[in-house]
N, C-alpha and C. Protein backbone atom coordinates (compact mmCIF):
# COMPACT_ATOMS: atom_id res chain seq x y z
N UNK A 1 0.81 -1.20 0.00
CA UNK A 1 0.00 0.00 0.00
C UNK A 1 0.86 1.26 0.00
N UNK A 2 1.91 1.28 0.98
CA UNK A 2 3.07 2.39 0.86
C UNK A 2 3.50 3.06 -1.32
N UNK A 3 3.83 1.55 -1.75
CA UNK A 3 4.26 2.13 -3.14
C UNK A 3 2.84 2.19 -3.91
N UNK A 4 1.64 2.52 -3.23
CA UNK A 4 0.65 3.00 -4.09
C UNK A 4 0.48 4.64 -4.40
N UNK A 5 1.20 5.23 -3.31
CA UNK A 5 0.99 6.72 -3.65
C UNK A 5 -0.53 6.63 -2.54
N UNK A 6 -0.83 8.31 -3.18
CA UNK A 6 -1.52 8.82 -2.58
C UNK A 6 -3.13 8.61 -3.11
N UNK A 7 -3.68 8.38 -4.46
CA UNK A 7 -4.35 8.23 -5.20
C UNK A 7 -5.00 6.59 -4.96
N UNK A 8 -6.86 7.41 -4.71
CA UNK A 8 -7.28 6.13 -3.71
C UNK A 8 -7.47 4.71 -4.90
N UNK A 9 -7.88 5.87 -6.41
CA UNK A 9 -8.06 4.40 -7.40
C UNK A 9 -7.07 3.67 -7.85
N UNK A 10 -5.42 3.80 -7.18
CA UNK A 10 -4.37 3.00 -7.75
C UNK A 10 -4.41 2.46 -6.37
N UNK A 11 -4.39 3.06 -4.95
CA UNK A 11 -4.70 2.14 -3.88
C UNK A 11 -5.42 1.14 -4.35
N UNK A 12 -6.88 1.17 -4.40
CA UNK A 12 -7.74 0.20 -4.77
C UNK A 12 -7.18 -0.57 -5.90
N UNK A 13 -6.80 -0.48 -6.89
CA UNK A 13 -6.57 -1.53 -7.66
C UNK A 13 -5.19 -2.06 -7.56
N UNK A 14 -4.21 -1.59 -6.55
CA UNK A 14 -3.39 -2.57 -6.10
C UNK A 14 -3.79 -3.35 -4.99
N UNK A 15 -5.02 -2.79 -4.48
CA UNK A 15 -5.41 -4.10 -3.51
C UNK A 15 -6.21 -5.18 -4.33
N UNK A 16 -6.91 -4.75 -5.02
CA UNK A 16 -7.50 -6.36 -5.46
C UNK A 16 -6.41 -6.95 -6.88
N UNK A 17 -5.15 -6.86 -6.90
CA UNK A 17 -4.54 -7.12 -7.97
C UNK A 17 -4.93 -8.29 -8.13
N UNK A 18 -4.69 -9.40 -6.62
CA UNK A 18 -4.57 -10.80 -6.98
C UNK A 18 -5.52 -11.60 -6.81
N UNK A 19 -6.91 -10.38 -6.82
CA UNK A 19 -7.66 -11.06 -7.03
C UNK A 19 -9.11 -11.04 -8.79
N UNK A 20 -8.14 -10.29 -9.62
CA UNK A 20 -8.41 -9.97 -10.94
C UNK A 20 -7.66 -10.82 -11.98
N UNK A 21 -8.36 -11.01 -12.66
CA UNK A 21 -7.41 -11.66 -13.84
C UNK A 21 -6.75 -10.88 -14.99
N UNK A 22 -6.33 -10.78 -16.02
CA UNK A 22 -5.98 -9.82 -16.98
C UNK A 22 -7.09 -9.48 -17.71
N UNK A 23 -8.17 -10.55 -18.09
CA UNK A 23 -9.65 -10.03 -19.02
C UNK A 23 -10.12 -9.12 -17.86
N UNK A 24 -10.02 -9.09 -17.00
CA UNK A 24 -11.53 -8.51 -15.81
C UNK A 24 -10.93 -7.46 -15.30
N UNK A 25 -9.50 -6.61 -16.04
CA UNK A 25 -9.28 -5.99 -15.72
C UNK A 25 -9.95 -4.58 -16.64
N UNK A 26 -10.16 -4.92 -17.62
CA UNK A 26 -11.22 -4.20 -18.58
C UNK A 26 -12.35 -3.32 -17.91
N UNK A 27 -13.25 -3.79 -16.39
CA UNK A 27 -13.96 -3.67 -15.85
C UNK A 27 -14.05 -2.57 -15.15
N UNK A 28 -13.17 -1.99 -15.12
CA UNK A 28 -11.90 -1.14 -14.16
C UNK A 28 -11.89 0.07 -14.86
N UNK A 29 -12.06 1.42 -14.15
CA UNK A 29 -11.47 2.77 -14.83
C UNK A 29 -10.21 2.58 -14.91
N UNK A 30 -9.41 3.88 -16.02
CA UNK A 30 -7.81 3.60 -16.21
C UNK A 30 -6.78 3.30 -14.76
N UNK A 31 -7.70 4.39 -13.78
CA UNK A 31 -6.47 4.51 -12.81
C UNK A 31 -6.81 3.23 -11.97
N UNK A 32 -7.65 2.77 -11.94
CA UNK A 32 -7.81 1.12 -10.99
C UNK A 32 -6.78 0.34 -11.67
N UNK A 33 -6.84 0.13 -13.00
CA UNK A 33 -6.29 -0.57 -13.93
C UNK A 33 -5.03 -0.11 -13.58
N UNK A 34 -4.92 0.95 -13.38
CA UNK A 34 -2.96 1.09 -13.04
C UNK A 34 -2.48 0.70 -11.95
N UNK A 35 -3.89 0.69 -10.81
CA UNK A 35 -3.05 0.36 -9.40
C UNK A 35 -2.99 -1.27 -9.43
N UNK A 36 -3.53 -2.06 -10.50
CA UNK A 36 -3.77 -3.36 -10.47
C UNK A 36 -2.17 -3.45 -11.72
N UNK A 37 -1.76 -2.60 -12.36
CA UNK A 37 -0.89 -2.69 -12.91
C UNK A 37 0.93 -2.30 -12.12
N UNK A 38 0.27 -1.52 -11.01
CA UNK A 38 1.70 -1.24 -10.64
C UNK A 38 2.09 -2.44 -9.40
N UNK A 39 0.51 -3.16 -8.92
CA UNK A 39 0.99 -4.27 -7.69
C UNK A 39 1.61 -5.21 -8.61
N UNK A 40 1.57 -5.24 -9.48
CA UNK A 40 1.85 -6.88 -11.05
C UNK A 40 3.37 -6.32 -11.16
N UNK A 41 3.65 -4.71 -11.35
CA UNK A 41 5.36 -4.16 -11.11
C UNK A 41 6.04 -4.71 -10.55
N UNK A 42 4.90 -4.65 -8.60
CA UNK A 42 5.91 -4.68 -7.63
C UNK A 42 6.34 -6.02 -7.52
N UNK A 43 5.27 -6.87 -7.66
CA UNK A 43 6.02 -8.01 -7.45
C UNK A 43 7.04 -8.08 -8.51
N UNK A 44 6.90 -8.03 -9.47
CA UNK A 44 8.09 -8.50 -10.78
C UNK A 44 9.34 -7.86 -10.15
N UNK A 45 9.42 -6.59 -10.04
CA UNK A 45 10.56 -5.95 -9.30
C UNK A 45 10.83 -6.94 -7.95
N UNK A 46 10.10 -7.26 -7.13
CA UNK A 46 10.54 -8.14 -6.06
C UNK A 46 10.89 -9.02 -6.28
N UNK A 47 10.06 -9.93 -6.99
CA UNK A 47 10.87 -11.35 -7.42
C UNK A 47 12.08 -11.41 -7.99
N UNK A 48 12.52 -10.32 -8.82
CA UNK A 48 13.94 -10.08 -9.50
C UNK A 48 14.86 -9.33 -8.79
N UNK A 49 14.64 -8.99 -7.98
CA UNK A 49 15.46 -7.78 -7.20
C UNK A 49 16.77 -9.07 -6.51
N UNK A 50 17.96 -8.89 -6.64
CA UNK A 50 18.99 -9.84 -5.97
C UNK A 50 19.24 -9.51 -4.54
N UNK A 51 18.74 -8.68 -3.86
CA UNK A 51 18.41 -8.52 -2.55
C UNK A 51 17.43 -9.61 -2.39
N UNK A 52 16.07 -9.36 -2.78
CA UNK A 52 15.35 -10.47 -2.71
C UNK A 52 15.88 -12.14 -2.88
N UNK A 53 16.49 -12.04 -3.67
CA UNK A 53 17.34 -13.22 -3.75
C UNK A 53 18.04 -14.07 -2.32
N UNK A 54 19.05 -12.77 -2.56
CA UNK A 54 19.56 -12.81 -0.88
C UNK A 54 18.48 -13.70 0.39
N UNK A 55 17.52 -12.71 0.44
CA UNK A 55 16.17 -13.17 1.15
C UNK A 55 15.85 -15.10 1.25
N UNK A 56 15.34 -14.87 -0.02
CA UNK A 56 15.05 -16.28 -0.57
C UNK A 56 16.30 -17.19 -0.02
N UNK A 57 17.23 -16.97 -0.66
CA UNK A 57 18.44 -18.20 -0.71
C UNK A 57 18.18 -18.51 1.36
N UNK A 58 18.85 -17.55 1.87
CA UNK A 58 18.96 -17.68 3.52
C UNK A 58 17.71 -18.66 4.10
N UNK A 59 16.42 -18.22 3.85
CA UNK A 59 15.60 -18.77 4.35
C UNK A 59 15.32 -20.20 3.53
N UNK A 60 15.53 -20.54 2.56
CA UNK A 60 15.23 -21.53 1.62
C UNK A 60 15.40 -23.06 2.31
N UNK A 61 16.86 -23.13 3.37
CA UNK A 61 16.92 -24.43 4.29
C UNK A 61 15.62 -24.74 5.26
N UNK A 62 14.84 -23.70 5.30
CA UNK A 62 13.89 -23.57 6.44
C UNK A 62 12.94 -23.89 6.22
N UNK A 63 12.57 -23.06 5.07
CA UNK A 63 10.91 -22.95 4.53
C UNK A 63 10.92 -23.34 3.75
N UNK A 64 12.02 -23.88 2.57
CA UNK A 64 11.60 -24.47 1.11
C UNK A 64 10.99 -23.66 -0.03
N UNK A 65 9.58 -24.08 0.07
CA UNK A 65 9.07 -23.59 -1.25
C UNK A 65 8.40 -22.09 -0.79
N UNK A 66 8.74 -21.90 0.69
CA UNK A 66 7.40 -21.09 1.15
C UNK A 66 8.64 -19.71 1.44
N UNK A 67 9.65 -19.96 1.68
CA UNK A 67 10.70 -19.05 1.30
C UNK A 67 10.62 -17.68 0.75
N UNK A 68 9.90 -17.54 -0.16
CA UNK A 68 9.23 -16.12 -1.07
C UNK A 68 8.35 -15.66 -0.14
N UNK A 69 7.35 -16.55 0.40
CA UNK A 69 6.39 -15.66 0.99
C UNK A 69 6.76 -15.23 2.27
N UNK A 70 7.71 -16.21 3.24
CA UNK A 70 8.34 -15.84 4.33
C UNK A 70 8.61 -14.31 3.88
N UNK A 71 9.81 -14.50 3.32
CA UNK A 71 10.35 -12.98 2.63
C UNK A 71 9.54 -11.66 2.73
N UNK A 72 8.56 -12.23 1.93
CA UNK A 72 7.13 -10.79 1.87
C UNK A 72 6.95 -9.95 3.09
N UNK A 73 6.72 -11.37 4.37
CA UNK A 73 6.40 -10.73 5.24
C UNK A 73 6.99 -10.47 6.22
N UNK A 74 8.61 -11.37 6.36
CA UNK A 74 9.94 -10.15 6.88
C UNK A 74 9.76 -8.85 6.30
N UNK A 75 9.83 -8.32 4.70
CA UNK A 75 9.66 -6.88 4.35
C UNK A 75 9.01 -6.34 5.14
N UNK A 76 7.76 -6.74 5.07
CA UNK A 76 6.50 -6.21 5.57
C UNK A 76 6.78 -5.63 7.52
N UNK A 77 7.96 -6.45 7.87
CA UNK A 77 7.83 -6.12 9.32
C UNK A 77 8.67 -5.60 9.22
N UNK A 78 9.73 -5.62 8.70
CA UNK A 78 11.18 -4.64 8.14
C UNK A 78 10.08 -2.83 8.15
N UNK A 79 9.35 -2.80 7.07
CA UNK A 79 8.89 -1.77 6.59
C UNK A 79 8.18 -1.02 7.93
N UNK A 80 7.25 -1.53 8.65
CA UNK A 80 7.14 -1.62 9.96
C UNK A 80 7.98 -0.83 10.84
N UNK A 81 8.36 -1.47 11.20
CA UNK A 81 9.78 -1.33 11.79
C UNK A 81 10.39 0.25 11.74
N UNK A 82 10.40 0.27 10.32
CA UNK A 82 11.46 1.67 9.95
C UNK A 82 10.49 2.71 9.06
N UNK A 83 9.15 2.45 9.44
CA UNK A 83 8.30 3.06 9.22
C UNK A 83 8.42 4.82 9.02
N UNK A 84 8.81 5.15 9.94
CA UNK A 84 9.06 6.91 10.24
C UNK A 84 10.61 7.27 9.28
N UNK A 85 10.90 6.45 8.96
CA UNK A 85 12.03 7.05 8.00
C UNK A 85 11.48 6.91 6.57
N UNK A 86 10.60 5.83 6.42
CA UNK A 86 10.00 6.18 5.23
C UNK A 86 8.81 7.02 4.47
N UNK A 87 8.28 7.03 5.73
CA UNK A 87 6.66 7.77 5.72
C UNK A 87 6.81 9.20 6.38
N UNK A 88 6.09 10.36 5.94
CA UNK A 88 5.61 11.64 7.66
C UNK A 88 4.45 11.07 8.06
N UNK A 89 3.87 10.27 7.73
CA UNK A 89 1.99 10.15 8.47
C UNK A 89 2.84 8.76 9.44
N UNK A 90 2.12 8.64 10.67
CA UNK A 90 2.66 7.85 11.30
C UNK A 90 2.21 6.20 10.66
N UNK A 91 2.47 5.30 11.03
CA UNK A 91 1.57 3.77 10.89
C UNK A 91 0.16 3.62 11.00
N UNK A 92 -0.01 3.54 11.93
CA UNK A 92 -1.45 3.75 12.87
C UNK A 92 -2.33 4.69 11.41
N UNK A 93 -1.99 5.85 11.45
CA UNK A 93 -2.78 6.64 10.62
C UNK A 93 -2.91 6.62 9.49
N UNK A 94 -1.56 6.03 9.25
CA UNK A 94 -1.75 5.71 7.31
C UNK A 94 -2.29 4.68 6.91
N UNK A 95 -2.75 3.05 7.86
CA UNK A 95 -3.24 2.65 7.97
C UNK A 95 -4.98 2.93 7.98
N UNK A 96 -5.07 3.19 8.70
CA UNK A 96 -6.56 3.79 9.00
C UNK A 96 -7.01 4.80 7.73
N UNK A 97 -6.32 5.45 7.21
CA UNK A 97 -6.10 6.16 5.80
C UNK A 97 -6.47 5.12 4.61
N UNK A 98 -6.16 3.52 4.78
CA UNK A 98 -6.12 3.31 4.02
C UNK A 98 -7.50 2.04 3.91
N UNK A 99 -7.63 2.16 5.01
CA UNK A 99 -8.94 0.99 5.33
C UNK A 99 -9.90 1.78 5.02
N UNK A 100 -10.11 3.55 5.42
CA UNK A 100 -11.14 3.94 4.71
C UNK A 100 -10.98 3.88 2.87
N UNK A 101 -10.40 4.07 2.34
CA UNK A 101 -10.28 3.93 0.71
C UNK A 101 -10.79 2.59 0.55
N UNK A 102 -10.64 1.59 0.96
CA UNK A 102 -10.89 0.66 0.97
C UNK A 102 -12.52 0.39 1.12
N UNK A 103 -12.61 0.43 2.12
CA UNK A 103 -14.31 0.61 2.28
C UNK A 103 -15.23 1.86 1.38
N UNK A 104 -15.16 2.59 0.98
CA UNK A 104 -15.28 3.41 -0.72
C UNK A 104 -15.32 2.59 -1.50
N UNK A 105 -14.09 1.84 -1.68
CA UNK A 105 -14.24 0.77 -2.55
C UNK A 105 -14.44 0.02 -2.67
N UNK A 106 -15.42 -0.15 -1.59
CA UNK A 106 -16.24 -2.02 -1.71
C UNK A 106 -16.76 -2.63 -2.50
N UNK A 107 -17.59 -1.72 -3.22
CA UNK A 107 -18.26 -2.11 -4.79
C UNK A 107 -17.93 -2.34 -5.75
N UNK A 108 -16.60 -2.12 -5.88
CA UNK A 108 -15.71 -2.91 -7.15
C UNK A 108 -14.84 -4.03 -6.63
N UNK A 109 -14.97 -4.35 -5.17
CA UNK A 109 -14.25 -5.52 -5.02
C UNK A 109 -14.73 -6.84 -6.00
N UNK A 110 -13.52 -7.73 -6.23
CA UNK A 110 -13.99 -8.77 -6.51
C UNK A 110 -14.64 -9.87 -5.93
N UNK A 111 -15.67 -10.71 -5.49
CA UNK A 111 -16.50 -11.18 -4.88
C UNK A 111 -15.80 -11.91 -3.64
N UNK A 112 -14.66 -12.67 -4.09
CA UNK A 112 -13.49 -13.59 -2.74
C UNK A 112 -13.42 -12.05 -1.83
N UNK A 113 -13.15 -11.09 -2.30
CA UNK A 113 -12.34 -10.39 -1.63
C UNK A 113 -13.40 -9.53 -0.70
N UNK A 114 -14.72 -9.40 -1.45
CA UNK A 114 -16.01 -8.37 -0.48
C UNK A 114 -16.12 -9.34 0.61
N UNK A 115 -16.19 -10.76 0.21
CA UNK A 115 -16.27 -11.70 2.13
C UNK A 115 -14.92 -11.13 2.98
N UNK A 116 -13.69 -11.14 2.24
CA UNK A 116 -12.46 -11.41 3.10
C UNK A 116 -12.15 -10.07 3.91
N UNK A 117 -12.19 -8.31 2.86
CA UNK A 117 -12.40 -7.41 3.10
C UNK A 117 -12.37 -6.83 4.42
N UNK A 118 -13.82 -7.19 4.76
CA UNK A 118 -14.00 -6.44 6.44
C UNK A 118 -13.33 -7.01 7.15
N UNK A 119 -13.14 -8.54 7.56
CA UNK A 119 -12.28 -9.26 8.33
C UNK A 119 -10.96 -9.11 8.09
N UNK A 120 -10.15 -8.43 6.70
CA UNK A 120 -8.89 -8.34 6.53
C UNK A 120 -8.46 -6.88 7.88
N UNK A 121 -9.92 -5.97 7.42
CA UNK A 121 -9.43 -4.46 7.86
C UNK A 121 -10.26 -4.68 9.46
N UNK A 122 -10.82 -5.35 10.01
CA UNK A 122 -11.50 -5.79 11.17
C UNK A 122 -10.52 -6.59 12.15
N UNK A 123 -9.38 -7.12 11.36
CA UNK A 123 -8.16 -8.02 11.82
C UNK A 123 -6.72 -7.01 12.42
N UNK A 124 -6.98 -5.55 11.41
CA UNK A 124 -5.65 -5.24 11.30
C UNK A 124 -4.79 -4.98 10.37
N UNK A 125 -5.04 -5.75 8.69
CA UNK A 125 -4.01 -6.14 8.68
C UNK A 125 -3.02 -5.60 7.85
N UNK A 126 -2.95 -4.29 7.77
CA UNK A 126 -1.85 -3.31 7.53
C UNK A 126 -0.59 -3.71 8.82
N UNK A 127 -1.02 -3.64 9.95
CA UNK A 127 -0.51 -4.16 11.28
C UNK A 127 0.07 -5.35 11.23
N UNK A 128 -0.27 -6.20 10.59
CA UNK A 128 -0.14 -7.61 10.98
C UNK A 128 1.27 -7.79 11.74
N UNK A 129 2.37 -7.08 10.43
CA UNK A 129 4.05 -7.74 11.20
C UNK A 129 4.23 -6.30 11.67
N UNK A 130 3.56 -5.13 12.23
CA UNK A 130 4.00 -4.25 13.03
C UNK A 130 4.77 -4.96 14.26
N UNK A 131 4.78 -5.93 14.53
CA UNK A 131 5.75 -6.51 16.08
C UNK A 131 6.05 -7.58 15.90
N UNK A 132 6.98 -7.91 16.72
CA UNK A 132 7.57 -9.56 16.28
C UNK A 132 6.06 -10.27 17.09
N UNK A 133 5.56 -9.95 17.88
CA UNK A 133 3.99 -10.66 18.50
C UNK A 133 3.17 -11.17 16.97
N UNK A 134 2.96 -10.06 16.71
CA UNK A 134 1.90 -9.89 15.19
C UNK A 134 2.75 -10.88 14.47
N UNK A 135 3.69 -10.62 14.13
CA UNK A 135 4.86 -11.35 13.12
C UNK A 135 4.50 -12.73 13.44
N UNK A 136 4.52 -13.12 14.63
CA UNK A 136 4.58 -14.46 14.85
C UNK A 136 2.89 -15.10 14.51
N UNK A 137 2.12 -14.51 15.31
CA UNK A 137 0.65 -14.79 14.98
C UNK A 137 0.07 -15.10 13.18
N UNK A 138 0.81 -13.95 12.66
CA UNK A 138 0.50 -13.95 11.01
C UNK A 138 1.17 -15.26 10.42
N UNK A 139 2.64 -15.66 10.72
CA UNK A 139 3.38 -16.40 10.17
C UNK A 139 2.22 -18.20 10.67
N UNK A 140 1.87 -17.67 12.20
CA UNK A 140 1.23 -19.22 12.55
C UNK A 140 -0.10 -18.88 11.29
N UNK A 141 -0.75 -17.83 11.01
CA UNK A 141 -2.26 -17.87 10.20
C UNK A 141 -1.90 -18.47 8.98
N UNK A 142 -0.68 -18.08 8.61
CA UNK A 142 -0.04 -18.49 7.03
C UNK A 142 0.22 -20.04 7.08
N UNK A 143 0.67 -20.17 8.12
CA UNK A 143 1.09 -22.04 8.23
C UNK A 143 -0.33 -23.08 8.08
N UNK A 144 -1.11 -22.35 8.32
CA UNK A 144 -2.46 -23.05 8.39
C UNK A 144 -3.12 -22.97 7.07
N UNK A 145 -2.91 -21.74 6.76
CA UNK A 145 -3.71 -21.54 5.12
C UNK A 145 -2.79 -22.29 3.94
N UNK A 146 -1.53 -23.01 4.00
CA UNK A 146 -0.70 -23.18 3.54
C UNK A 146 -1.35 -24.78 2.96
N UNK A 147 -1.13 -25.05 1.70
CA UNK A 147 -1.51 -26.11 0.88
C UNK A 147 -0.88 -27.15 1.53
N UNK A 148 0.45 -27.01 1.85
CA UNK A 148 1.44 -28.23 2.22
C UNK A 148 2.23 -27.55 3.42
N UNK A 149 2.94 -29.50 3.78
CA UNK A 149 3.54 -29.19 4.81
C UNK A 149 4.65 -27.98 5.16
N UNK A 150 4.93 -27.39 5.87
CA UNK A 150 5.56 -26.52 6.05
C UNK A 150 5.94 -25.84 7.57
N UNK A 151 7.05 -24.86 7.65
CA UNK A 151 8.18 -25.18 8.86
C UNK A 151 7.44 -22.84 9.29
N UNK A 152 6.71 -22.58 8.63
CA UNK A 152 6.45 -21.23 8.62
C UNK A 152 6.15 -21.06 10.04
N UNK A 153 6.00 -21.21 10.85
CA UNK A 153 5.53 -21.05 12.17
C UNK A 153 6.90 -20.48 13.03
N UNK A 154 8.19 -21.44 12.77
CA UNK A 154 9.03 -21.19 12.75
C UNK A 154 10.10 -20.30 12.37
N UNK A 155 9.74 -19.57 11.33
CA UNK A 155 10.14 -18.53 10.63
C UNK A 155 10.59 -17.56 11.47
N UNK A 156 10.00 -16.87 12.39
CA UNK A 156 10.56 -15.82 13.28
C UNK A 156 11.91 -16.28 14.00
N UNK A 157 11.95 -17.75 13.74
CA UNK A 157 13.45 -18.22 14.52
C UNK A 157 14.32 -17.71 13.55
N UNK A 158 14.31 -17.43 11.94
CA UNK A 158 15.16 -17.39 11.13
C UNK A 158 15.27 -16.08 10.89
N UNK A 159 13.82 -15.35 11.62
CA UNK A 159 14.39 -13.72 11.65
C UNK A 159 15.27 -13.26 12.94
N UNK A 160 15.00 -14.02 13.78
CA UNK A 160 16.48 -13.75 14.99
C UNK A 160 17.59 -13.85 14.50
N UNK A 161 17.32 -15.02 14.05
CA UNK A 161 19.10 -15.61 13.59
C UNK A 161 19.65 -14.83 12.53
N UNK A 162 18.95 -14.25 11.32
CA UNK A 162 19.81 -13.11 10.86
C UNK A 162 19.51 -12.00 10.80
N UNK A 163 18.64 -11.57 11.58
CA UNK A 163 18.32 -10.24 11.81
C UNK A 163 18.97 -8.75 11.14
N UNK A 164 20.65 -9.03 11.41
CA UNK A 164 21.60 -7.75 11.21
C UNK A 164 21.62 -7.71 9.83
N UNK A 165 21.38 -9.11 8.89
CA UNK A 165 21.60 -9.51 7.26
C UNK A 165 19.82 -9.14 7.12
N UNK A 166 19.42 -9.39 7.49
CA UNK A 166 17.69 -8.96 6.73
C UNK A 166 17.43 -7.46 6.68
N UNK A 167 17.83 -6.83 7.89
CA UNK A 167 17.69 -5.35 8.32
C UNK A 167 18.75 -4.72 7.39
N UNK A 168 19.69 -5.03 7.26
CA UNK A 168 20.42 -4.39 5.68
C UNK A 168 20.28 -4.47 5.07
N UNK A 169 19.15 -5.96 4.43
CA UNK A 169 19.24 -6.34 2.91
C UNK A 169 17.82 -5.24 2.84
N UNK A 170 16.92 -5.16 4.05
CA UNK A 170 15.93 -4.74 3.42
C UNK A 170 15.84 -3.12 3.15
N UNK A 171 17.06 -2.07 3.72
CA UNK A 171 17.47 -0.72 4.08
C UNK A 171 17.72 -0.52 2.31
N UNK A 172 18.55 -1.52 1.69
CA UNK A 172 18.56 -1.39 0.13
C UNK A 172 17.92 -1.75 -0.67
N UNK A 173 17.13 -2.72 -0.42
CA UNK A 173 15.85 -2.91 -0.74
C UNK A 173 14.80 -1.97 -1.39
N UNK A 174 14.23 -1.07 -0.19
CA UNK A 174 12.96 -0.85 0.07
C UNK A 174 13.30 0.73 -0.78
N UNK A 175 14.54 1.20 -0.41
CA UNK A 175 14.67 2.94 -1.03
C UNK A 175 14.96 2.58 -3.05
N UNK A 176 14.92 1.31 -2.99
CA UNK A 176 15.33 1.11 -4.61
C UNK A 176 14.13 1.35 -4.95
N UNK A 177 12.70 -0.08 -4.12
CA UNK A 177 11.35 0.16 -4.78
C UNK A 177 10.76 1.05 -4.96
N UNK A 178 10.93 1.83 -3.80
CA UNK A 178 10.20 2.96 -3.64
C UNK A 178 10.46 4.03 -5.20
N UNK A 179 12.06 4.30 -4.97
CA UNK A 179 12.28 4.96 -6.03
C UNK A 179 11.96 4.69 -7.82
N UNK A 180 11.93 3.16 -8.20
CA UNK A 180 11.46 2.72 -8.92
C UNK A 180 9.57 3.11 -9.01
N UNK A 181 9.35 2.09 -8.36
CA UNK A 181 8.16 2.12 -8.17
C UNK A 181 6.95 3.30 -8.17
N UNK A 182 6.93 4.01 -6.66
CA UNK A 182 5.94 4.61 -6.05
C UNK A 182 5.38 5.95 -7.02
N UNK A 183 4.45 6.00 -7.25
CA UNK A 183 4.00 6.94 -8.22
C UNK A 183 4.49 8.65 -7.47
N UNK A 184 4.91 9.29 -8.38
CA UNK A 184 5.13 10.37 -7.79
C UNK A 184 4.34 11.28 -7.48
C-alpha cells in the first residue's frame, strides 16, 4: 500500500490485484487498472530484485518452497519497523487512511475479496508484522492456510538468527522500490 501513492483508485486496484485476472481488468477505470498494474510491477521488481534473492536463498533451508512468501512478510515487518524514515503520516494513521479507501471501494471488489475485506481491515491487517507478536501470529495464520507441509511457524526463529543480514538487505531494498516504483 506504501508504493501506491496517494491516489485512492491506484490504492484500490493494487489491492484487489490478486484477485483480478488480466480479461476482468477491462472492468476497471484507467487509474484502478494502473493500481492493479503497478501491484503486477511490484512483485516482478521483487521477485527479480537480488536482494530479494539474498532473502530467498537464507531462508530456503527452512521454509523451502514457502521461502518467497516468508520474505514478503519479513519486508513487511522490516517496513514496519522503519516506518518513520520512510513515511511523515505515522503507521497507525496511514493505515486507518487506508482501510477507509478501501471501504469506498467495496463495490468494485472482486467477490473472494467483499467476504475477506471487512475481516482483513477488522483483523488489522496493515498491522499484521508491526511486532515480532503480530509477526509471529501472522506467520502461525499463514502455516495453516498453507496447501502443504511446512516449517512457517518457525520462521521468526530465522528472523532472529539473521536479523543484522535482513535489516540491511531490506534498508537497500525498500529505497530502490520505492524509487522505482511509487508513483510520484
Amino acid at each position: 500500500m506504501f508504493l501506491s501513492g496517494e491516489d485512492p483508485d491506484i490504492i484500490a486496484g493494487n489491492y484487489i490485484a490478486d484477485f483480478v485476472s488480466n480479461a476482468q481488468t477491462v472492468f476497471f477505470s484507467e487509474k484502478v487498472r494502473a493500481g492493479i498494474l503497478l501491484h503486477r510491477e511490484i512483485d516482478h521488481f521483487t521477485d527479480n530484485h537480488p536482494v530479494i534473492s539474498l532473502f530467498n536463498a537464507r531462508l530456503r533451508e527452512t521454509q523451502k518452497k514457502y521461502a518467497p512468501v516468508v520474505t514478503d512478510i519479513f519486508l513487511d515487518y522490516f517496513l514496519s519497523r522503519h516506518w518513520h524514515e520512510y513515511h511523515e503520516v505515522p503507521l497507525r494513521q496511514f493505515a486507518d487512511s487506508i482501510y477507509h479507501v478501501l471501504e469506498h471501494y467495496y463495490t468494485i471488489l472482486p467477490e473472494k475479496l467483499r467476504s475477506l475485506a471487512p475481516r482483513m481491515i477488522a483483523d488489522d491487517f496493515l498491522l499484521s508484522c508491526s511486532s515480532e507478536e503480530r509477526l509471529v501470529k501472522t506467520l502461525h495464520f499463514l502455516a495453516r492456510r498453507a496447501r502443504f507441509d511446512n516449517n512457517i511457524p518457525h520462521a521468526h526463529q530465522d528472523l532472529q538468527r539473521f536479523y543484522q543480514e535482513f535489516s540491511e538487505n531490506f534498508r537497500i531494498f525498500f529505497p530502490e522500490a520505492t524509487a522505482v516504483l511509487r508513483p510520484k
